[in-house]
N, C-alpha and C. Protein backbone atom coordinates (compact mmCIF):
# COMPACT_ATOMS: atom_id res chain seq x y z
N UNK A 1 142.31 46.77 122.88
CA UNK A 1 141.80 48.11 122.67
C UNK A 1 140.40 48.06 122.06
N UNK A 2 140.41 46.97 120.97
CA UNK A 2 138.71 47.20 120.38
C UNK A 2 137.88 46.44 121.17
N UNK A 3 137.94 45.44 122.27
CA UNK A 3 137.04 45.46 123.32
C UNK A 3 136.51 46.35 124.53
N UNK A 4 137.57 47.14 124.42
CA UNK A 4 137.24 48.55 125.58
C UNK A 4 136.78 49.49 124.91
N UNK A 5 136.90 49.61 123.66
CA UNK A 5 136.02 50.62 122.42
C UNK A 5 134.24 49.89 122.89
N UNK A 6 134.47 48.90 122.44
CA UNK A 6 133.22 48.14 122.10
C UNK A 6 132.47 48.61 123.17
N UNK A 7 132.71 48.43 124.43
CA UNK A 7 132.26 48.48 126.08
C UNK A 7 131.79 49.80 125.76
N UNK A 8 132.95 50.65 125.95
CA UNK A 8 132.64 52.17 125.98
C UNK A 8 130.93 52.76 124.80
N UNK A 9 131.42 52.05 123.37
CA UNK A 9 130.15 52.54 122.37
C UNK A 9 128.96 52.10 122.85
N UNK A 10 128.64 50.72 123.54
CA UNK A 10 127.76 50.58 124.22
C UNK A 10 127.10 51.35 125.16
N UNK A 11 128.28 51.92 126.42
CA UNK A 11 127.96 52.47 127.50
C UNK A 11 127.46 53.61 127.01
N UNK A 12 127.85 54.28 126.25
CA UNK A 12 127.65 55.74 126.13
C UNK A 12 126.30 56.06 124.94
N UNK A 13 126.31 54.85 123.95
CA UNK A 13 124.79 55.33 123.26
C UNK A 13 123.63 54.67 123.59
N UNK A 14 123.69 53.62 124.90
CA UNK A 14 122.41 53.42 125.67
C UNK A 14 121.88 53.44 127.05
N UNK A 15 121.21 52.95 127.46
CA UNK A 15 121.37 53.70 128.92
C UNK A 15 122.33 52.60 129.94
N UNK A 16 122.92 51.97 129.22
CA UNK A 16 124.38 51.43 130.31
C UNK A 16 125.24 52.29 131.11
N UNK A 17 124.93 53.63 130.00
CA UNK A 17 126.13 54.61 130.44
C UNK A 17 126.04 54.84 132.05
N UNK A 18 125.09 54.85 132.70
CA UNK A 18 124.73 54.51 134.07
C UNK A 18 124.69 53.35 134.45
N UNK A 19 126.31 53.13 135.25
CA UNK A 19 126.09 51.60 135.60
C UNK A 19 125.72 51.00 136.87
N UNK A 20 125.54 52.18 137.68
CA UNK A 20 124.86 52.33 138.85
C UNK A 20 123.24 52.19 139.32
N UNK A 21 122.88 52.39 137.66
CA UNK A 21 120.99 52.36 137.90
C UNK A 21 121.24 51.00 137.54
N UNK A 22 121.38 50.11 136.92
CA UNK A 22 121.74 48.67 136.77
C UNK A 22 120.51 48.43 136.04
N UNK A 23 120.23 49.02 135.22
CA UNK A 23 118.49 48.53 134.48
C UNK A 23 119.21 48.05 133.32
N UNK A 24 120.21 48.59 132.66
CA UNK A 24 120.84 48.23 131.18
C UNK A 24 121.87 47.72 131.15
N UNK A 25 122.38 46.73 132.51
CA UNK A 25 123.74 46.44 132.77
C UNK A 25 123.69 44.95 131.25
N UNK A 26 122.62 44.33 131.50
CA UNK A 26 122.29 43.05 130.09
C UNK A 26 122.97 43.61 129.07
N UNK A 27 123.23 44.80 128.34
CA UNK A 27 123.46 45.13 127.16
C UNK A 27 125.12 45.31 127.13
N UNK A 28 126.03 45.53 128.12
CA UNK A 28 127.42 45.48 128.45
C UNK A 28 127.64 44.22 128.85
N UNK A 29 127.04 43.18 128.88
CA UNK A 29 127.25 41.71 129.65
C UNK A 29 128.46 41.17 128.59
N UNK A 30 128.60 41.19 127.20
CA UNK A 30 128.71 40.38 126.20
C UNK A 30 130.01 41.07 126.19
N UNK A 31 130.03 42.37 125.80
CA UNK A 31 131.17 43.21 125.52
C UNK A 31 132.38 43.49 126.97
N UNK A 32 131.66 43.40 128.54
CA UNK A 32 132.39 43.22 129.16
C UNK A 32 133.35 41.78 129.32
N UNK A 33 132.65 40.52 128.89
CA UNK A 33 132.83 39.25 129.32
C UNK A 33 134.15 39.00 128.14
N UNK A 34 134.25 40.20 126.98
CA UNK A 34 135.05 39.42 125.91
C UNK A 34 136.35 41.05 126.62
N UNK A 35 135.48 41.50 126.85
CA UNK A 35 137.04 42.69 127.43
C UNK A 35 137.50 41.73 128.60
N UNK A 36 136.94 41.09 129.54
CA UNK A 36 137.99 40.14 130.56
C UNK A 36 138.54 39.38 129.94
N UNK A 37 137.98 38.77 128.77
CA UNK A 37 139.02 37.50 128.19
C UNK A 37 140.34 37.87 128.00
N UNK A 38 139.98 38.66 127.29
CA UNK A 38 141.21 39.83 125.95
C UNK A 38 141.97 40.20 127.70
N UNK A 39 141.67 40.72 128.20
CA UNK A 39 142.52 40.98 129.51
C UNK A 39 143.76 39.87 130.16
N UNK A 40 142.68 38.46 130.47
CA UNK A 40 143.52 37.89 130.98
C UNK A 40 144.45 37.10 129.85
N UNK A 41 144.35 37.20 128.73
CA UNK A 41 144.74 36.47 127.52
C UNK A 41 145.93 36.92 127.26
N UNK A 42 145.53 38.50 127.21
CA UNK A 42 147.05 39.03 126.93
C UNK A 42 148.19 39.26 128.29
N UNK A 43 147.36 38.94 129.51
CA UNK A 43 148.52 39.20 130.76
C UNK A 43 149.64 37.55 130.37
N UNK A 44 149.01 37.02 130.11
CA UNK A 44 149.22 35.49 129.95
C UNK A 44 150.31 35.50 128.65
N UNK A 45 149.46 36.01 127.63
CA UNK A 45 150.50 36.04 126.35
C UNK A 45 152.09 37.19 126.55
N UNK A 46 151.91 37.98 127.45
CA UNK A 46 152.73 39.23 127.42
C UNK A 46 153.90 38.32 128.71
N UNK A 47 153.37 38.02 129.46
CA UNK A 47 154.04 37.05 130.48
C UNK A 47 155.28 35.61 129.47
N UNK A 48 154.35 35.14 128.98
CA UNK A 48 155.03 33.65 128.06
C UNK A 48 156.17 34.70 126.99
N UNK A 49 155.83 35.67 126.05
CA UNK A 49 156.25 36.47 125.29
C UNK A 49 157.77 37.03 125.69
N UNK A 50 157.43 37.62 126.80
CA UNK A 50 158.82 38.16 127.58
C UNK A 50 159.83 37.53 128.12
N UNK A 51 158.73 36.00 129.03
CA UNK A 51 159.99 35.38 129.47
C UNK A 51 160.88 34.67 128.37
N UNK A 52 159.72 34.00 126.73
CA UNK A 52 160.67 33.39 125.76
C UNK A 52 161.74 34.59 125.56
N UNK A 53 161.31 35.74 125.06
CA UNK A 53 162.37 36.42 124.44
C UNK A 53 163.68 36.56 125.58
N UNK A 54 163.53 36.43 126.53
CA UNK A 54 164.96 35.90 127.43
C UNK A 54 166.24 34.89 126.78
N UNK A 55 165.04 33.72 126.00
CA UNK A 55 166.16 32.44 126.04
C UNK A 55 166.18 33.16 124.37
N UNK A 56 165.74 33.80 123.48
CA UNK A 56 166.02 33.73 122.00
C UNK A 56 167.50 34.59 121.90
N UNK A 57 167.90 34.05 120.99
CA UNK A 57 169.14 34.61 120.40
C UNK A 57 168.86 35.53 119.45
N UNK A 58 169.39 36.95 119.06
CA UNK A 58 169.14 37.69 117.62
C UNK A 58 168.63 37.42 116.19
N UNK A 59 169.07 36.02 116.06
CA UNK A 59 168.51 35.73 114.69
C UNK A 59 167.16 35.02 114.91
N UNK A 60 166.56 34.41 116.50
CA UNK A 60 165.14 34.26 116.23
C UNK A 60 164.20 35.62 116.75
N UNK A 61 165.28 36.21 117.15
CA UNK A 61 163.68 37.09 117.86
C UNK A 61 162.78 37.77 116.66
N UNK A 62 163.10 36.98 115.11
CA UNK A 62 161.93 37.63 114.11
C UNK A 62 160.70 36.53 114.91
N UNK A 63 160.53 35.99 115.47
CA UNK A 63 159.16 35.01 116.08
C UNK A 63 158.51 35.90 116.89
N UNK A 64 158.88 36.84 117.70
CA UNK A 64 158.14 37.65 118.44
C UNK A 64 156.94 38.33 117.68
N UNK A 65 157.20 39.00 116.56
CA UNK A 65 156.37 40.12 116.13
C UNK A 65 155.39 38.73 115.36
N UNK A 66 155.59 37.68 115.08
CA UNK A 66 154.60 36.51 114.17
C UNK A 66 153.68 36.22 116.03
N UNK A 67 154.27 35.78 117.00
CA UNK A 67 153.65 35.41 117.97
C UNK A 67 153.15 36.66 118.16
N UNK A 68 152.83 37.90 118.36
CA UNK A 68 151.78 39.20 118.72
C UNK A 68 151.22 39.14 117.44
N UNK A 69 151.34 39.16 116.06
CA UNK A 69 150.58 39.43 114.90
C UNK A 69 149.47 37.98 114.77
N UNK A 70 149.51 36.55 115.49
CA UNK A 70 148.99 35.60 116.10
C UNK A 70 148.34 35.73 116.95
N UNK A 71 148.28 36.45 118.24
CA UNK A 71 147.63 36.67 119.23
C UNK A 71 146.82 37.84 118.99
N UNK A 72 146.66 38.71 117.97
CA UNK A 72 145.66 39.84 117.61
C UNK A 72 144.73 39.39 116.69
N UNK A 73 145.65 38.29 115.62
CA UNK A 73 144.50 37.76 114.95
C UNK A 73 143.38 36.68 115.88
N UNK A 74 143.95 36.67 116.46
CA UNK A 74 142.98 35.07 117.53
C UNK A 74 142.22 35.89 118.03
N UNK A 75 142.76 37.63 118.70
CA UNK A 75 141.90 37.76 119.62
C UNK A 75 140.42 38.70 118.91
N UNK A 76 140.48 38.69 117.70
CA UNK A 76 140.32 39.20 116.78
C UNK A 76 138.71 38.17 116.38
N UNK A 77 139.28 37.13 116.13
CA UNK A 77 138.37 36.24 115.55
C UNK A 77 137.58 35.77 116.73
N UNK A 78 138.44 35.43 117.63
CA UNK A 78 137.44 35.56 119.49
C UNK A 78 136.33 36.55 119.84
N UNK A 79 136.63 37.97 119.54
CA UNK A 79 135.58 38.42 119.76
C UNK A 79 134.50 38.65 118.28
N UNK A 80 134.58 38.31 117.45
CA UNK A 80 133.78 38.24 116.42
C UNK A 80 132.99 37.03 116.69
N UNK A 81 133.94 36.07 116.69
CA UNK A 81 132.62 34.82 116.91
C UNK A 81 131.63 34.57 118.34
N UNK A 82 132.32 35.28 118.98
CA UNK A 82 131.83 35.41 120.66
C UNK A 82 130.75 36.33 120.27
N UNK A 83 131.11 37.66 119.42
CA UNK A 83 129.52 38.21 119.14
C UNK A 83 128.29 37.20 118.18
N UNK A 84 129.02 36.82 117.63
CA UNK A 84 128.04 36.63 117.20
C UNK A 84 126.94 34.67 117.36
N UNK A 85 128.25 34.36 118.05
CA UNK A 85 127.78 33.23 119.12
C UNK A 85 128.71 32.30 119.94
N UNK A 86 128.28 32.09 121.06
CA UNK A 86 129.73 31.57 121.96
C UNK A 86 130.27 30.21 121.21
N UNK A 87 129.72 29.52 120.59
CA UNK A 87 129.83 28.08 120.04
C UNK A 87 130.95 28.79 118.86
N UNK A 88 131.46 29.84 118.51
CA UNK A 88 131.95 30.38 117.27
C UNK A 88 133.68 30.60 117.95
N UNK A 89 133.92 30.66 119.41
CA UNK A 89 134.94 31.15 119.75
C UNK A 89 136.02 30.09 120.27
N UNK A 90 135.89 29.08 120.16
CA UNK A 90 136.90 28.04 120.01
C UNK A 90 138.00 28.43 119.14
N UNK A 91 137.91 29.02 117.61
CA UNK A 91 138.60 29.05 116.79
C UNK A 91 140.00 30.09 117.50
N UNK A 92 139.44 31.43 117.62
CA UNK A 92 139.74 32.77 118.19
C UNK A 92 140.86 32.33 119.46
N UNK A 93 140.55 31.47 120.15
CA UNK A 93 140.73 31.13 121.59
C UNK A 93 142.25 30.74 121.37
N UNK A 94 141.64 29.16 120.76
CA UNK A 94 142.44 28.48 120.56
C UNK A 94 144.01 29.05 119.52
N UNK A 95 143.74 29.75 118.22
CA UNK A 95 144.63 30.59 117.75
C UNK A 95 145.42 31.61 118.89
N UNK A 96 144.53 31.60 119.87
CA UNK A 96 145.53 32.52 120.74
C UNK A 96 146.22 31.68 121.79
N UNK A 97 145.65 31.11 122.48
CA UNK A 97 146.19 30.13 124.01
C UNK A 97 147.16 29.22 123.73
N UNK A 98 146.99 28.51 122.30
CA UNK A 98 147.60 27.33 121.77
C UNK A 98 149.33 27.99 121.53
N UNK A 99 149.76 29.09 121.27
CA UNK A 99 150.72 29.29 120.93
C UNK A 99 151.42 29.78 122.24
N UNK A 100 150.44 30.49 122.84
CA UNK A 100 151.02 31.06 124.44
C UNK A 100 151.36 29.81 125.44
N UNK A 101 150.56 28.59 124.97
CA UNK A 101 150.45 27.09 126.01
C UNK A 101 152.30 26.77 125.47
N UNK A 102 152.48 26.55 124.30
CA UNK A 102 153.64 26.06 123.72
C UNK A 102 154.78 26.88 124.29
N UNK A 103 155.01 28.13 124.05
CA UNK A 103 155.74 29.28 124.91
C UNK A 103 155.73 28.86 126.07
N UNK A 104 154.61 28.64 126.88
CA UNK A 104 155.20 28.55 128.39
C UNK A 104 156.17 27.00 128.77
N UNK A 105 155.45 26.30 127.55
CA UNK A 105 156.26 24.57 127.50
C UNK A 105 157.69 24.79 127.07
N UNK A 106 157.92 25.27 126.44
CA UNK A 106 158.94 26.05 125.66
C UNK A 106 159.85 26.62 127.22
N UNK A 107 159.32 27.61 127.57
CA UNK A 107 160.09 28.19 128.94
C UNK A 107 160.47 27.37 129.45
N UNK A 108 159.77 26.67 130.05
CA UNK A 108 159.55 26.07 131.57
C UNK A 108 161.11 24.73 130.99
N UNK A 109 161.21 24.31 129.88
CA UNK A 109 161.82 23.67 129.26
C UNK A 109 163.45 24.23 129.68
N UNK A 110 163.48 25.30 129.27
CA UNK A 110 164.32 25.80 129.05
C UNK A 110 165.40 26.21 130.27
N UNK A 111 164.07 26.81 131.22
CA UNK A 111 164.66 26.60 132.40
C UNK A 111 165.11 25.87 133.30
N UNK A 112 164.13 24.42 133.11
CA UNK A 112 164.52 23.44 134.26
C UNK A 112 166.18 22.91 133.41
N UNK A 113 166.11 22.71 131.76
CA UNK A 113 167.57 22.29 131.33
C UNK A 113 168.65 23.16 132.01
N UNK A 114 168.11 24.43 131.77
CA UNK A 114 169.31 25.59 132.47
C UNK A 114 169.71 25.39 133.93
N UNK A 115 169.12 25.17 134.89
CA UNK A 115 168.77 24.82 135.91
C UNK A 115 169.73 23.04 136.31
N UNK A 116 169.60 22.15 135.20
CA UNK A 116 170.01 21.08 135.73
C UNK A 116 171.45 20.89 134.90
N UNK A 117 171.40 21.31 133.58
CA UNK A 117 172.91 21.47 133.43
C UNK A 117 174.06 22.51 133.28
């Protein structure tokens, strides 16, 4: 949500707001490039998220709301250091992908065991 804020405050208090004259498209470059991240980050995290909560039992699904309160802080610190320089967003990234990478290892785990015994 606060990368499509970001986009929008841009578009609308300079002349981006016309994205058709393409003279001020440079000034949405930064704020669009971190709204695709945040896009495909969370199709990815919401994907790994749903299929774990399949295999959890009642007493873990308290991990869900720590894995989304994890993935807002990452995506959080991603676009802060991305503004303020790309060399800054490793941290952001990685707090987010690293836990969604484990989840899908985690799945994929889960299924092929289910699957073979």
């Amino acid at each position: 949500m606060f990368a499509m804020f970001g986009v929008l405050r841009i578009r609308g208090n300079t002349d981006a707001i016309d994205p058709l004259n393409g003279s001020a498209e440079n000034l949405v470059e930064l704020p669009n490039r971190i709204l695709r991240n945040n896009i495909e980050q969370f199709l990815l995290h919401a994907s790994a998220v749903l299929t774990f909560s399949t295999f959890l039992d009642e007493s873990n699904m308290n991990n869900i709301p720590l894995m989304v309160v994890l993935f807002i802080l990452g995506r959080l610190f991603y676009a802060v250091g991305y503004s303020s320089a790309p060399m800054h967003r490793p941290f952001g990234f990685s707090m987010t992908f690293g836990p969604t990478f484990v989840t899908y290892i985690r799945c994929t785990y889960n299924v092929v065991s289910t699957l073979i015994f």
